[in-house]
PDB file of N, CA and C in Angstrom:
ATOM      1  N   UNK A   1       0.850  -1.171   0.000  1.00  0.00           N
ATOM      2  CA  UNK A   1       0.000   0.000   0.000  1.00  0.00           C
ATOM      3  C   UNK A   1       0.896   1.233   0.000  1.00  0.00           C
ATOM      4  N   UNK A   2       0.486   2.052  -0.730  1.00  0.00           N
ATOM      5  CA  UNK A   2       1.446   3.654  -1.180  1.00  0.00           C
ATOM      6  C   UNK A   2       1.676   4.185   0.454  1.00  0.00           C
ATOM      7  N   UNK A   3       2.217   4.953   0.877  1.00  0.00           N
ATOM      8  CA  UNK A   3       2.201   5.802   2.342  1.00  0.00           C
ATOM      9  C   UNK A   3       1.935   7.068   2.273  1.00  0.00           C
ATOM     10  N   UNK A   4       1.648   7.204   3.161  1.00  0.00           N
ATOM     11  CA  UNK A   4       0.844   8.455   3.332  1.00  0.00           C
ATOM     12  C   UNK A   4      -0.766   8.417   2.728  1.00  0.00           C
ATOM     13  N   UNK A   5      -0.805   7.331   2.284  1.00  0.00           N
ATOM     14  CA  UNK A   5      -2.692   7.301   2.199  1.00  0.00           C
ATOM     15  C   UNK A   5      -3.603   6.869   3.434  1.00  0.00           C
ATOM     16  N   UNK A   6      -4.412   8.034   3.214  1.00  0.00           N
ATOM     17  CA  UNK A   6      -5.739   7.936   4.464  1.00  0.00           C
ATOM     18  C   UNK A   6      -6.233   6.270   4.035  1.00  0.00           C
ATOM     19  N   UNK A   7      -5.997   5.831   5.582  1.00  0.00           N
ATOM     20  CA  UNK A   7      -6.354   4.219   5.932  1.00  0.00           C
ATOM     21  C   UNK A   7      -8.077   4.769   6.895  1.00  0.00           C
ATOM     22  N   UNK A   8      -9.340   3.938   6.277  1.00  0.00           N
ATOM     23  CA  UNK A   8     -10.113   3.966   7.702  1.00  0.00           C
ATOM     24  C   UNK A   8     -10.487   2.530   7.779  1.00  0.00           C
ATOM     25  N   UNK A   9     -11.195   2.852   8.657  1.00  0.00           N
ATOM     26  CA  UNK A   9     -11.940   0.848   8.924  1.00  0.00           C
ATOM     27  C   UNK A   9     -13.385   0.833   8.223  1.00  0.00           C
ATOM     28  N   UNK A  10     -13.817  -0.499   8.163  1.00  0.00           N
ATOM     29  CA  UNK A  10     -15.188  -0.290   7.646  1.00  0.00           C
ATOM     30  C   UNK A  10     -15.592  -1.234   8.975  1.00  0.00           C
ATOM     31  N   UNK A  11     -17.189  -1.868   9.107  1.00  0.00           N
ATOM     32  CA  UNK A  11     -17.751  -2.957   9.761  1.00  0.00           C
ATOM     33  C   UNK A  11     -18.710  -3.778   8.351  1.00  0.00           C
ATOM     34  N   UNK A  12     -18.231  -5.145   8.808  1.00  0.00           N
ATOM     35  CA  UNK A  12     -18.912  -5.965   7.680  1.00  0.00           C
ATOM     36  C   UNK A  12     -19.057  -7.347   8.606  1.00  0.00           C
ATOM     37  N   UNK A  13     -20.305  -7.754   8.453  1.00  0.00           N
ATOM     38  CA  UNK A  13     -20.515  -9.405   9.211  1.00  0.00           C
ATOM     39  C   UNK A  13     -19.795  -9.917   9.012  1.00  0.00           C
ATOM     40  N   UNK A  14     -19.344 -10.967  10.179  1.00  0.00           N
ATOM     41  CA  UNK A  14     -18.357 -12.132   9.948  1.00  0.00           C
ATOM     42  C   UNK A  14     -18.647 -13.017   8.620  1.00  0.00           C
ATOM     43  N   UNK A  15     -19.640 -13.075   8.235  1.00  0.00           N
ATOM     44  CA  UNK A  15     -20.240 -14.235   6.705  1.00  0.00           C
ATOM     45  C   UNK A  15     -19.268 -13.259   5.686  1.00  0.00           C
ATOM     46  N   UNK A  16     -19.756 -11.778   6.247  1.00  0.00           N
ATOM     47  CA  UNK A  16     -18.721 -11.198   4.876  1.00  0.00           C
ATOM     48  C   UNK A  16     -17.114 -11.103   4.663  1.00  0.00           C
ATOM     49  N   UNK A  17     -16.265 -11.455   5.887  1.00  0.00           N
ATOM     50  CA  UNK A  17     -15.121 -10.735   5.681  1.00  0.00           C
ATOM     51  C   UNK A  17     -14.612 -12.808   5.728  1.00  0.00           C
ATOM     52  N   UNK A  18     -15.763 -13.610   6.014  1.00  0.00           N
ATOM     53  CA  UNK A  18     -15.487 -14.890   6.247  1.00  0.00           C
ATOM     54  C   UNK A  18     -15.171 -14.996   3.831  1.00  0.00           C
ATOM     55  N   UNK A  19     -16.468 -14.393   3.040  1.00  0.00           N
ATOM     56  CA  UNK A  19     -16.421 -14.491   2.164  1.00  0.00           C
ATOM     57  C   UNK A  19     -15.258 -14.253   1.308  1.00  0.00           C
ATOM     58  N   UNK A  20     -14.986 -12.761   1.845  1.00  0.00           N
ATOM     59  CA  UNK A  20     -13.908 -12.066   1.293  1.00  0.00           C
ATOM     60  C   UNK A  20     -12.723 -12.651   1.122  1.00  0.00           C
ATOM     61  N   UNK A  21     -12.321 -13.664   2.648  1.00  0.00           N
ATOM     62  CA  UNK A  21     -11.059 -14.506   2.654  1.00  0.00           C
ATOM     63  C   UNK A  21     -10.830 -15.084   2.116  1.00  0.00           C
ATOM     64  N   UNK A  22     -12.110 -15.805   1.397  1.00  0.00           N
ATOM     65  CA  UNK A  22     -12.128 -17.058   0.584  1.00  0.00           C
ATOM     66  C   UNK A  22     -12.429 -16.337  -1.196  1.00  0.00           C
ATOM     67  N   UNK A  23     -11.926 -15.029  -1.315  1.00  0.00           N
ATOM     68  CA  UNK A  23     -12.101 -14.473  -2.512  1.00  0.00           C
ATOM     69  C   UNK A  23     -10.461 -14.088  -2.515  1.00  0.00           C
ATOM     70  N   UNK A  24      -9.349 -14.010  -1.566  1.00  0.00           N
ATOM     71  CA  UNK A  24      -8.466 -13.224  -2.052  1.00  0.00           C
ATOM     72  C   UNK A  24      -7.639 -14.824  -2.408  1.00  0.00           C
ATOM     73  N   UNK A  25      -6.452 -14.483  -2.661  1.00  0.00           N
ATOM     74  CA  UNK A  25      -5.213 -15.235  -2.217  1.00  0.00           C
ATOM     75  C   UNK A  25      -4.175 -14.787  -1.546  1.00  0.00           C
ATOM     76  N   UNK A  26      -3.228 -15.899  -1.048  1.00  0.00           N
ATOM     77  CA  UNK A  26      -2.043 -15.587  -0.234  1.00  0.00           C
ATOM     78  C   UNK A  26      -1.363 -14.354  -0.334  1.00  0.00           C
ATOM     79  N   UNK A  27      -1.006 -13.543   0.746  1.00  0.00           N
ATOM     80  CA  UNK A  27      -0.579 -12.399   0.649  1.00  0.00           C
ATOM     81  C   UNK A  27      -1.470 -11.163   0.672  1.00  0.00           C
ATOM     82  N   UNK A  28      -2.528 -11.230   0.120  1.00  0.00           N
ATOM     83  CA  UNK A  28      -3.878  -9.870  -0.199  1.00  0.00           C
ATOM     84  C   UNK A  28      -3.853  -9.825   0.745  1.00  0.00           C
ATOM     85  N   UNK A  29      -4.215  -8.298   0.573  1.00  0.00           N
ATOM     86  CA  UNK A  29      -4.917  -7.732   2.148  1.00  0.00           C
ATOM     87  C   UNK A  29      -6.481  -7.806   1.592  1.00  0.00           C
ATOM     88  N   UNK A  30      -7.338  -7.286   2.861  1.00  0.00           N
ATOM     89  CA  UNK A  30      -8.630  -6.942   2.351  1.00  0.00           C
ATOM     90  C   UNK A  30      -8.843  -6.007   1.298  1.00  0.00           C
ATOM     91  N   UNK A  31      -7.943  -5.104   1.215  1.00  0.00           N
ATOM     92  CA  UNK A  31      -7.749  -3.560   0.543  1.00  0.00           C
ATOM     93  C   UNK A  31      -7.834  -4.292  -1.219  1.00  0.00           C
ATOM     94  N   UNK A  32      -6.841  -5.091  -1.278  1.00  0.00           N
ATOM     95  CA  UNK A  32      -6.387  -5.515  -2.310  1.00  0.00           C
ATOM     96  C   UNK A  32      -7.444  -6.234  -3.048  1.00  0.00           C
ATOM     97  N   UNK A  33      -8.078  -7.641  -2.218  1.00  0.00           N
ATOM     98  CA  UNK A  33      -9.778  -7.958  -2.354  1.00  0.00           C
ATOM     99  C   UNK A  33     -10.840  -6.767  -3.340  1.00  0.00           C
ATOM    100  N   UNK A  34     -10.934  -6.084  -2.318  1.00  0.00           N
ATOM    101  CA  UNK A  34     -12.097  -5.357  -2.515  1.00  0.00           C
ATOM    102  C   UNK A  34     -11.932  -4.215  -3.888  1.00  0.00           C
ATOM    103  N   UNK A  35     -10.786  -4.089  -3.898  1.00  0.00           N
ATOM    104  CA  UNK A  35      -9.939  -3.271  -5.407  1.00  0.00           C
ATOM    105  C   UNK A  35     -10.793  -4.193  -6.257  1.00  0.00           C
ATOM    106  N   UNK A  36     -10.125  -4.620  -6.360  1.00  0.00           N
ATOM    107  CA  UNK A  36     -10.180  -5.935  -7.629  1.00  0.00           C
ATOM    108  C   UNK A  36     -11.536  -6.076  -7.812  1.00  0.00           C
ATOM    109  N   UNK A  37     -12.559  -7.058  -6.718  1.00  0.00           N
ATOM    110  CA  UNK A  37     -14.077  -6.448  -6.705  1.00  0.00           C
ATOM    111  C   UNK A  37     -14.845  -5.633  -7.364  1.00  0.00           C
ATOM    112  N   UNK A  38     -14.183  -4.182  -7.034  1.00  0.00           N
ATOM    113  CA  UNK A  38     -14.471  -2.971  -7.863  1.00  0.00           C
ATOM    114  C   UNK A  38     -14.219  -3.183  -8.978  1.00  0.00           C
ATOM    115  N   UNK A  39     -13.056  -3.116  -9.521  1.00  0.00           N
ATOM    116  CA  UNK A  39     -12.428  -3.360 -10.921  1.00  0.00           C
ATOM    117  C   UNK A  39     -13.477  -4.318 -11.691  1.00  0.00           C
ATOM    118  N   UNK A  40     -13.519  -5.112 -11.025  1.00  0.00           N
ATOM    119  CA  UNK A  40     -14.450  -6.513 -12.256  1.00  0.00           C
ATOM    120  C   UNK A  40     -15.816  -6.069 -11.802  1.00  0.00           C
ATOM    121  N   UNK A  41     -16.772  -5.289 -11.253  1.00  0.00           N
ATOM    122  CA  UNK A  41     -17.996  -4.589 -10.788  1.00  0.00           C
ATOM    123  C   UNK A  41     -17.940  -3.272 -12.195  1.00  0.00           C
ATOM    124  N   UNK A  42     -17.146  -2.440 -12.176  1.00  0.00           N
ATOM    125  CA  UNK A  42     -16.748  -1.465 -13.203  1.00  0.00           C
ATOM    126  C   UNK A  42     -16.407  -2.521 -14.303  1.00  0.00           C
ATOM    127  N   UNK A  43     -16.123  -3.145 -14.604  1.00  0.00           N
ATOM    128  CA  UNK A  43     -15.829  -3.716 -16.226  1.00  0.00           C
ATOM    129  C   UNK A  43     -17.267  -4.741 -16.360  1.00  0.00           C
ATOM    130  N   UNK A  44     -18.004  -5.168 -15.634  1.00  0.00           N
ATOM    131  CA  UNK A  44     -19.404  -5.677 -15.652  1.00  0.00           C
ATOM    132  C   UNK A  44     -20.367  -4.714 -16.116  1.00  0.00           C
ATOM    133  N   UNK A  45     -20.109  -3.528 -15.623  1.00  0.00           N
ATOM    134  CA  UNK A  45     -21.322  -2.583 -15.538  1.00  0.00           C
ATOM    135  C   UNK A  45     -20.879  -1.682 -16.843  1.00  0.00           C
ATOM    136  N   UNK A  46     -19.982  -1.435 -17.371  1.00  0.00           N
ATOM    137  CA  UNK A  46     -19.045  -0.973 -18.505  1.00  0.00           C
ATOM    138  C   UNK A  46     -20.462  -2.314 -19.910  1.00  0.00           C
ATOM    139  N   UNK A  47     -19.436  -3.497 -19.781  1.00  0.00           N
ATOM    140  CA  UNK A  47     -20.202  -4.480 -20.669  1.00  0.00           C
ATOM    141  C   UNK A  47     -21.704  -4.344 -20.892  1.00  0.00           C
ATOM    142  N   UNK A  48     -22.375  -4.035 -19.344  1.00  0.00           N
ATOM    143  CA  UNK A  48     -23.902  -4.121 -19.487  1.00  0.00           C
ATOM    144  C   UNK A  48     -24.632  -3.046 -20.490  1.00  0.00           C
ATOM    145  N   UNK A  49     -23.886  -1.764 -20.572  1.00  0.00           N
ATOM    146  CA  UNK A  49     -23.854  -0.894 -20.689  1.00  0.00           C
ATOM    147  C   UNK A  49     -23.873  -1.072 -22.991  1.00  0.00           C
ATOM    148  N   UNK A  50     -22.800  -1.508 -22.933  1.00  0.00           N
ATOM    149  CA  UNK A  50     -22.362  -2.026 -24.613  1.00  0.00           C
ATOM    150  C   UNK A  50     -23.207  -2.812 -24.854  1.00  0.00           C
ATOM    151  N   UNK A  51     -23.822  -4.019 -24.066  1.00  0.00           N
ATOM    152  CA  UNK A  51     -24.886  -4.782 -24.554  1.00  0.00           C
ATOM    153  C   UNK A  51     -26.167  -3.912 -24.905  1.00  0.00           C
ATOM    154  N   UNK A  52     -26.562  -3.235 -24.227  1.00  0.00           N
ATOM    155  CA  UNK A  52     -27.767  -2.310 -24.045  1.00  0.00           C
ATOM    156  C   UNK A  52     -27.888  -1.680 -24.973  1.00  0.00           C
ATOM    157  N   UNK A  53     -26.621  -1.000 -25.801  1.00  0.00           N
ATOM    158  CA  UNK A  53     -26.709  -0.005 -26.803  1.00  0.00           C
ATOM    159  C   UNK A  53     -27.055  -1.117 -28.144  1.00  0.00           C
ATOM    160  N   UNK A  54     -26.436  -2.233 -27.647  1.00  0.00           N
ATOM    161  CA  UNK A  54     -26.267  -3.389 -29.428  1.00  0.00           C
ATOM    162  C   UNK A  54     -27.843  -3.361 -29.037  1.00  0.00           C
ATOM    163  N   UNK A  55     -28.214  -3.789 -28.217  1.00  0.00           N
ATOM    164  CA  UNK A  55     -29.642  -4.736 -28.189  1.00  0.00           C
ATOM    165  C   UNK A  55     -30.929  -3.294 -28.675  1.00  0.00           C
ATOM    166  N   UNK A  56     -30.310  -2.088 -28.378  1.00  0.00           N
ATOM    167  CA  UNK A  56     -31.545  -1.299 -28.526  1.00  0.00           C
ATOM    168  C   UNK A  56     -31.414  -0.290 -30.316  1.00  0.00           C
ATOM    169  N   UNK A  57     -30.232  -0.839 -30.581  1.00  0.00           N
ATOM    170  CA  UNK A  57     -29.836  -0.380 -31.971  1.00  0.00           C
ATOM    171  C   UNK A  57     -30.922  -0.365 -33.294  1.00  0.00           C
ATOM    172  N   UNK A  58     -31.464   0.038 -33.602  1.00  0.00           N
ATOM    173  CA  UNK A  58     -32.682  -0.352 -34.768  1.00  0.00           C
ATOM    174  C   UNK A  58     -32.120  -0.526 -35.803  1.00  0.00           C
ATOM    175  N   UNK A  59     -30.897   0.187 -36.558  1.00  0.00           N
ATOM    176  CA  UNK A  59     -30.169   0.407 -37.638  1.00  0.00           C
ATOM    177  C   UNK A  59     -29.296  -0.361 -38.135  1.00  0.00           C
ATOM    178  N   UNK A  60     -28.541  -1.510 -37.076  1.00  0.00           N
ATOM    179  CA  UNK A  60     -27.854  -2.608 -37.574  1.00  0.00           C
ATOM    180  C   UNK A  60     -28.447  -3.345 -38.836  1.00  0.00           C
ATOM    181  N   UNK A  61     -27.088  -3.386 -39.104  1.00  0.00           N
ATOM    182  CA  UNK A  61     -27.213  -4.595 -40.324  1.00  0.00           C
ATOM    183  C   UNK A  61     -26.577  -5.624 -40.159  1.00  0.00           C
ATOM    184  N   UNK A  62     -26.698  -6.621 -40.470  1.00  0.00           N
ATOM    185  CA  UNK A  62     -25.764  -8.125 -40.159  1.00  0.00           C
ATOM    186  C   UNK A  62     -24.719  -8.150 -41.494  1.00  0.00           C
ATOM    187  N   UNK A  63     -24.031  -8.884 -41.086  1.00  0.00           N
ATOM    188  CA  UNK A  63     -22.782  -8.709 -42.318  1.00  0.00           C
ATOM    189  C   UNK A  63     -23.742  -9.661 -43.374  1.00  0.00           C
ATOM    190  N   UNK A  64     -24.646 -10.874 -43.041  1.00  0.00           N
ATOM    191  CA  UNK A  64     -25.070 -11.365 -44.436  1.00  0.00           C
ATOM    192  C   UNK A  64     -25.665 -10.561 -45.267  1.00  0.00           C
ATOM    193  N   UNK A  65     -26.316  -9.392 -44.778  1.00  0.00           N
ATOM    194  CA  UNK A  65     -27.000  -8.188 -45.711  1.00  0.00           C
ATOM    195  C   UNK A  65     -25.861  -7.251 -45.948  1.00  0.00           C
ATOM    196  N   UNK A  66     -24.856  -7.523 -46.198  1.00  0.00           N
ATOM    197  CA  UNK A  66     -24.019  -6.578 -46.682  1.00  0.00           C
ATOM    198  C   UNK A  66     -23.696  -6.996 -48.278  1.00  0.00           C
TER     199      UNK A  66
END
């Protein structure tokens, strides 16, 4: 972790931080977990986003009509 960055705590049920453990690998911190989380949450919601525009497109053409 960089220094000098503001560290706080959060509270999360034991089921959750029990989950989390079993999401990182050797070495991660929680910090590192929950990054990553984000990261693939933002590239999910990114995709949903590209599907939405194909699926609501009226104007496509398929390459066999080309």
């Amino acid at each position: 972790m960089a220094t000098n960055v503001p560290i706080t705590s959060i509270q999360v049920e034991l089921a959750v931080r029990k989950r989390l453990q079993s999401l990182g690998r050797k070495g991660e911190t929680y910090n590192d977990i929950i990054k990553k989380l984000i990261q693939k949450a933002a590239y999910v919601e990114f995709m949903e986003e590209q599907y939405s525009i194909l699926d609501n497109e009226k104007n496509w053409v398929s390459l066999d009509e080309l």
